[in-house]
Protein backbone atom coordinates (compact mmCIF):
# COMPACT_ATOMS: atom_id res chain seq x y z
CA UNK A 1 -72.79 34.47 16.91
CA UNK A 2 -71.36 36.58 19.72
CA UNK A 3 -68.23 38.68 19.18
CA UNK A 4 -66.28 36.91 21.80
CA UNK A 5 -67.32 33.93 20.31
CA UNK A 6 -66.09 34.91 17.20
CA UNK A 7 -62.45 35.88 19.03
CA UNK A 8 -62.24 32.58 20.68
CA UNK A 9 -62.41 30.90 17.22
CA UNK A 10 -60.14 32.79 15.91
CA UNK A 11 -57.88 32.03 18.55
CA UNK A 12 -58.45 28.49 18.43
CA UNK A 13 -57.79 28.93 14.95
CA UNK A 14 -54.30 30.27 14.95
CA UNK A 15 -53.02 28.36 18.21
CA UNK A 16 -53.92 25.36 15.59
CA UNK A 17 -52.22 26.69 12.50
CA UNK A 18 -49.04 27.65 14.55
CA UNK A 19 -48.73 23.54 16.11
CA UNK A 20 -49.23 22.72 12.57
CA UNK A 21 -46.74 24.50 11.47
CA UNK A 22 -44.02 23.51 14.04
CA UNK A 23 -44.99 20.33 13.65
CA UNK A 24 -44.61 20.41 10.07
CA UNK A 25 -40.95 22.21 10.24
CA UNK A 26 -40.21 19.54 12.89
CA UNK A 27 -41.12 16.77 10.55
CA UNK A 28 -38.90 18.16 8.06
CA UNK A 29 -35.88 19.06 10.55
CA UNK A 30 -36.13 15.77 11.63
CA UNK A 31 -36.11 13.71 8.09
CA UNK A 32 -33.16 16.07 6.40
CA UNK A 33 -31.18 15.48 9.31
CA UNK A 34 -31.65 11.38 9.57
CA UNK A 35 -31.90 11.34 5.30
CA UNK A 36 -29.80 14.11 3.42
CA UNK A 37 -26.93 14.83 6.44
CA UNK A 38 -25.23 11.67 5.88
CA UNK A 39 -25.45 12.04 2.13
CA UNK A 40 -23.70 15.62 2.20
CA UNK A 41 -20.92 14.41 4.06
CA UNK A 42 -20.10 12.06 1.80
CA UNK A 43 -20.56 14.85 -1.07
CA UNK A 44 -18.61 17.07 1.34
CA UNK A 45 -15.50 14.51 1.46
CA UNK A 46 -15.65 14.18 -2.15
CA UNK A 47 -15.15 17.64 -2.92
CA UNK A 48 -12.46 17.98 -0.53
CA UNK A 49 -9.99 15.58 -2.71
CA UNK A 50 -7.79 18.70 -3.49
CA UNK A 51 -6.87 18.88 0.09
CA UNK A 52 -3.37 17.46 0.69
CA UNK A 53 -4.40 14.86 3.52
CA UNK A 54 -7.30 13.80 1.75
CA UNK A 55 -5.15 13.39 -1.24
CA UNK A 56 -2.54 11.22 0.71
CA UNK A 57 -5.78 8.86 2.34
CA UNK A 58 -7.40 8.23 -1.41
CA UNK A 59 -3.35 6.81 -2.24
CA UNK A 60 -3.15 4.67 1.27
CA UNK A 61 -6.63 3.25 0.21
CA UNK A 62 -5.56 2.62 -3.36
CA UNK A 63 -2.51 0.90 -1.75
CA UNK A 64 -4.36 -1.42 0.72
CA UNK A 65 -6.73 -2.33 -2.15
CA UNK A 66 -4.01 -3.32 -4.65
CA UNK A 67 -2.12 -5.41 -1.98
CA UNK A 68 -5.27 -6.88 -1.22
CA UNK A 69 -5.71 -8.04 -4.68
CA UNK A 70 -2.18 -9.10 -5.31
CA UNK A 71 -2.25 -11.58 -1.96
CA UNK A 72 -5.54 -13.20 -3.89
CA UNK A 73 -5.09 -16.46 -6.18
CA UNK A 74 -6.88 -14.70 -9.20
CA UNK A 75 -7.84 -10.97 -9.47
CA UNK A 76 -9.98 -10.97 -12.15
CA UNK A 77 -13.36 -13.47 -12.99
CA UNK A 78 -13.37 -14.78 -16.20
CA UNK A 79 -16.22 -12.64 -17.50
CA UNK A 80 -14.04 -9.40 -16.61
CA UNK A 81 -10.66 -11.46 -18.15
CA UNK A 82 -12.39 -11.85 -21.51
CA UNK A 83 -13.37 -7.56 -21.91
CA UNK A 84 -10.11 -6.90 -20.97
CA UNK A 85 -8.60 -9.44 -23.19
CA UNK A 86 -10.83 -7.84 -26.10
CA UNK A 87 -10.00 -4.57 -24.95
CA UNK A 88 -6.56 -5.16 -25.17
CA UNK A 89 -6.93 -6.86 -28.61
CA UNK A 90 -8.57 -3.47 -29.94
CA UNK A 91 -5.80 -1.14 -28.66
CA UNK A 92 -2.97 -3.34 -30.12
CA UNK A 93 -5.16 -3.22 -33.75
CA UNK A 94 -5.68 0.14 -32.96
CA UNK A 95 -1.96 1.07 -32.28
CA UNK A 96 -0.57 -1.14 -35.08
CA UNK A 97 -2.90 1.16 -37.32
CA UNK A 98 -0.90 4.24 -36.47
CA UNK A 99 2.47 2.43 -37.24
C-alpha cells in the first residue's frame, strides 16, 4: 500500500464517522423532540401549580367538572357507591370508637 493510499482511507474513514455521527445526533434530536417535549410540558405545568393563575385554572376546572356531574342523573356507578358506602361505614365505627 501507497502512502496516499493510505491518506485517502483515512479520509474516507473520518468523512464516514463524522455522517455517522450527525446522523446519529439527528436521530436523537429528532425522537426527544417528537417523544419527551410534550411529556415535559406537561411535567412543566405541573410544577407550576404554585403560580397564582395556574392556581385559579386548576379551581375553574374543578368547578366545570363538579357542575358537570351535578347536571348528570347519577354521579356515581354502583360499584364506586358500594366502597364509598363501606368507606363511610368504617369512619362512622371508627369515629364512634373515639367517643
Amino acid at each position: 500500500m501507497s502512502p496516499n493510499n493510505k491518506k485517502s482511507n483515512l479520509k474516507l474513514f473520518f468523512i464516514k464517522l463524522i455522517s455517522i455521527t450527525f446522523a446519529i445526533i439527528i436521530i436523537i434530536n429528532t425522537t426527544y423532540n417528537l417523544i419527551f417535549a410534550d411529556k415535559l410540558d406537561a411535567f412543566n405545568a405541573l410544577f407550576n401549580i404554585t403560580k397564582k393563575e395556574n392556581i385559579e385554572d386548576i379551581k375553574d376546572k374543578i368547578r366545570i367538572e363538579i357542575e358537570r356531574g351535578l347536571n348528570k342523573d347519577k354521579i356515581l356507578k354502583k360499584d364506586d357507591i358500594i366502597l364509598f358506602k363501606k368507606l363511610l361505614l368504617k369512619i362512622r365505627k371508627e369515629l364512634d370508637e373515639v367517643e
